[in-house]
C-alpha atoms as a PDB file:
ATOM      1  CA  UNK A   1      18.462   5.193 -36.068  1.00  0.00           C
ATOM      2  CA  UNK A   2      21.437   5.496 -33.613  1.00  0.00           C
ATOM      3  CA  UNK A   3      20.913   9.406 -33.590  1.00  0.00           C
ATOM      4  CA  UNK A   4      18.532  12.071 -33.955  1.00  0.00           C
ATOM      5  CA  UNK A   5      19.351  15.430 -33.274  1.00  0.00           C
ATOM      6  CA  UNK A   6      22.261  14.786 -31.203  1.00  0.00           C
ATOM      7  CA  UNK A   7      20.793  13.021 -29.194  1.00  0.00           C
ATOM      8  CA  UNK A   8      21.582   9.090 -28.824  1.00  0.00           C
ATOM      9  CA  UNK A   9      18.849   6.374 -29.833  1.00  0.00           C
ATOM     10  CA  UNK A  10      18.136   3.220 -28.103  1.00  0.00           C
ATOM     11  CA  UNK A  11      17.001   0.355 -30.323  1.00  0.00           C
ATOM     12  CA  UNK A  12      14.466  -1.210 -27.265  1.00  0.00           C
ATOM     13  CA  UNK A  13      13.740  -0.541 -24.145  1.00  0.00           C
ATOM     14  CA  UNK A  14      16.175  -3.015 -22.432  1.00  0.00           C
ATOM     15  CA  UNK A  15      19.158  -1.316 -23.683  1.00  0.00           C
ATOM     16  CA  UNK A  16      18.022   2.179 -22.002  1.00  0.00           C
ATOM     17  CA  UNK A  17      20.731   3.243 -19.817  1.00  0.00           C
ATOM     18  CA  UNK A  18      19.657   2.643 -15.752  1.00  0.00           C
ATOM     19  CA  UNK A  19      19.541   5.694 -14.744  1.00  0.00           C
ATOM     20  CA  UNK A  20      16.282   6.339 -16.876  1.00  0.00           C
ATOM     21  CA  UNK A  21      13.425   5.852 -14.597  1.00  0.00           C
ATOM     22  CA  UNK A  22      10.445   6.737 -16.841  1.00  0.00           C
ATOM     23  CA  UNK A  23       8.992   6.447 -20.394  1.00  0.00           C
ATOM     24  CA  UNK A  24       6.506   8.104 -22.687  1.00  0.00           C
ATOM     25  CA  UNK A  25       4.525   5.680 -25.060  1.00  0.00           C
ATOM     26  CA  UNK A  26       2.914   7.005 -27.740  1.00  0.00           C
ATOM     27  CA  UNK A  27       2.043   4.167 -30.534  1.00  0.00           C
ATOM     28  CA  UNK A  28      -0.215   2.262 -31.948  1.00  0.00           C
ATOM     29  CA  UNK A  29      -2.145  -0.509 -29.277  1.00  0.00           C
ATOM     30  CA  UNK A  30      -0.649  -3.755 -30.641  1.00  0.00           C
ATOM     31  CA  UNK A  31       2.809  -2.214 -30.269  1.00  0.00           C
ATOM     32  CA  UNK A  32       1.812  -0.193 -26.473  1.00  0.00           C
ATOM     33  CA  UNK A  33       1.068  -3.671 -25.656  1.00  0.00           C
ATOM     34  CA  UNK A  34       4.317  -5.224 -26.045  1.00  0.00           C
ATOM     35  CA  UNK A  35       6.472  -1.750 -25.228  1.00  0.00           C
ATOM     36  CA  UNK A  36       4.841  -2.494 -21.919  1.00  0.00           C
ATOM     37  CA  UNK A  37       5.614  -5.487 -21.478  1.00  0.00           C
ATOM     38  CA  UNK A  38       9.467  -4.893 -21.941  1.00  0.00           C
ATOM     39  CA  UNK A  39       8.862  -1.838 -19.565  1.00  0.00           C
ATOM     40  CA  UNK A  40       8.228  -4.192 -16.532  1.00  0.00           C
ATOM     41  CA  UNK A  41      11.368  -6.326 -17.438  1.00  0.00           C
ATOM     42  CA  UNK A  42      13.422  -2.804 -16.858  1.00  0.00           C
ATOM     43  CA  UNK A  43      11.619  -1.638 -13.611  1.00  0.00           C
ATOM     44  CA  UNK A  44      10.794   1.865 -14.832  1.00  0.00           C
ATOM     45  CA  UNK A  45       9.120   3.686 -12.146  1.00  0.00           C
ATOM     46  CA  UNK A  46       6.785   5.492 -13.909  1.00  0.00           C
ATOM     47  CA  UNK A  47       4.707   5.050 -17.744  1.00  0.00           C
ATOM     48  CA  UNK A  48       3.308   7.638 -19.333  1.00  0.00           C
ATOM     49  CA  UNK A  49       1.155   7.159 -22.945  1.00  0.00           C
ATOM     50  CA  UNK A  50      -1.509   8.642 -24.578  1.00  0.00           C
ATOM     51  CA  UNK A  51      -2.491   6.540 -27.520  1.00  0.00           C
ATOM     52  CA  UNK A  52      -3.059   2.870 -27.085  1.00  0.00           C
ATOM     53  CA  UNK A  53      -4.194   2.308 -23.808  1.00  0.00           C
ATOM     54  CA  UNK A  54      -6.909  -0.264 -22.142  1.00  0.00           C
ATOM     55  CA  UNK A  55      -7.956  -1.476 -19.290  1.00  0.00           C
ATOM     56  CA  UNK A  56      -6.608  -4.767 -19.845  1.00  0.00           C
ATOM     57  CA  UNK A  57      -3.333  -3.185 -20.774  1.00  0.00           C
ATOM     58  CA  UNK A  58      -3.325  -0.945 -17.907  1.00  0.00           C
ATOM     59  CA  UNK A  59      -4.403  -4.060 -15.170  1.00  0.00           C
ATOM     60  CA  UNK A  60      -0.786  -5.838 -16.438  1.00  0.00           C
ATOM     61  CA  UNK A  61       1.019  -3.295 -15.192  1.00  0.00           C
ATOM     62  CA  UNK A  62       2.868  -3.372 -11.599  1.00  0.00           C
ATOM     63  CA  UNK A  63       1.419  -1.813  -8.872  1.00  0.00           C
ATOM     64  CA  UNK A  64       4.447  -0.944  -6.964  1.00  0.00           C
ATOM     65  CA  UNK A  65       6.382   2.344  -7.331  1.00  0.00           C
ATOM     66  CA  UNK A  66       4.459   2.929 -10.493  1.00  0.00           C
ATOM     67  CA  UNK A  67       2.561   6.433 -11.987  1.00  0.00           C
ATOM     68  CA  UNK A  68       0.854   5.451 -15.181  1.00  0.00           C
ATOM     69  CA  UNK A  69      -0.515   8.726 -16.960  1.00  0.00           C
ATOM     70  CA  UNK A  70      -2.928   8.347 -19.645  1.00  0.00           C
ATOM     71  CA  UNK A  71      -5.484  10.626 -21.780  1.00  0.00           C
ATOM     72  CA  UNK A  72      -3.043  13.658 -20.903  1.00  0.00           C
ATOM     73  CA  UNK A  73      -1.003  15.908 -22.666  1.00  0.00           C
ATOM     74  CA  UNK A  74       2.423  14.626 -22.591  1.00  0.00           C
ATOM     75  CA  UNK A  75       4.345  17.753 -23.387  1.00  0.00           C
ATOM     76  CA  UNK A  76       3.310  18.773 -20.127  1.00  0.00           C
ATOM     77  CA  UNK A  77       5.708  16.185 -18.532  1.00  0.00           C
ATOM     78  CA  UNK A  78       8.980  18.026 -20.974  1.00  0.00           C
ATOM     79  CA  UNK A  79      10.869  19.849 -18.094  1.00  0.00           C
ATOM     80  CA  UNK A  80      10.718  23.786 -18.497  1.00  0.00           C
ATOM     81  CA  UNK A  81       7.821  23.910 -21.005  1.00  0.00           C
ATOM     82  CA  UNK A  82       6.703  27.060 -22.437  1.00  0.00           C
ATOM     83  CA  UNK A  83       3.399  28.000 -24.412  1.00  0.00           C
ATOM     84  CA  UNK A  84       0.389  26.200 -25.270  1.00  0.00           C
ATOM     85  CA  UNK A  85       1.584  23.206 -23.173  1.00  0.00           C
ATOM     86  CA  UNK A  86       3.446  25.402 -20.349  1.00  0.00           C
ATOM     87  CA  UNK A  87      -0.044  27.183 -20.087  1.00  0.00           C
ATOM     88  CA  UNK A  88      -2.313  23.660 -20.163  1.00  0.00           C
ATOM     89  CA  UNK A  89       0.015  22.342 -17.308  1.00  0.00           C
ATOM     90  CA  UNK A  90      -0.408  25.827 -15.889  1.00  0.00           C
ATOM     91  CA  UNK A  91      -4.384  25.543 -15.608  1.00  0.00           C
ATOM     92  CA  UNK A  92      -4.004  21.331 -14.675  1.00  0.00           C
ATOM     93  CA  UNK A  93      -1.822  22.669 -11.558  1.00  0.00           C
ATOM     94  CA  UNK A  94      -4.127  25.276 -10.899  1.00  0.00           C
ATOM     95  CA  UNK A  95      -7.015  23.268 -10.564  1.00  0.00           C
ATOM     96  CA  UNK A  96      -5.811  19.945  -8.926  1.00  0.00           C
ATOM     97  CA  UNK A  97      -6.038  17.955 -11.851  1.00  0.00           C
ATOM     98  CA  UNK A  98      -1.997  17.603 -12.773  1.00  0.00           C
ATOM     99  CA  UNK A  99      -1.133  13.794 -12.915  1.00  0.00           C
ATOM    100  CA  UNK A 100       1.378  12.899  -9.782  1.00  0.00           C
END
């Protein structure tokens, strides 16, 4: 799709404007895999997924300049967030466990 919402669409990851510096994952494991792989050819700073992740996936990965977030809540990471998720990233801040 070239649009949803208003809001333009990006048919992969190479063609993301380069002033996006991060990315949230959220698909099956064959398809994290190779998402990931076209991550590193953009230098995104920072990966965040919650489904399809491994060890051997997650050992691929650059080391430098990179926050990889996994088994978390990723409507935490939505700006302003309000409810539910504004009160989980509440209680994750609260505590010390929030992702950096």
């Amino acid at each position: 799709m070239d649009e949803y919402e208003g809001v333009k669409c990006y048919k992969n990851i190479a063609s993301l404007p380069d002033n996006v510096t991060g990315i949230v994952i959220n698909t099956k494991p064959e398809t994290t895999k190779s998402l990931l792989e076209e991550v590193k050819t953009k230098a995104l700073k920072t990966y965040g997924y919650s489904r399809g992740h491994d060890k051997e996936t997650i050992s691929n990965l650059p080391e430098n300049d990179t926050n990889i977030i996994t088994k978390e809540c990723i409507m935490m990471f939505a700006g302003e967030v309000k409810g539910i998720h504004g009160f989980h990233k509440w209680l994750k801040k609260s505590f010390g466990t929030f992702p950096k």
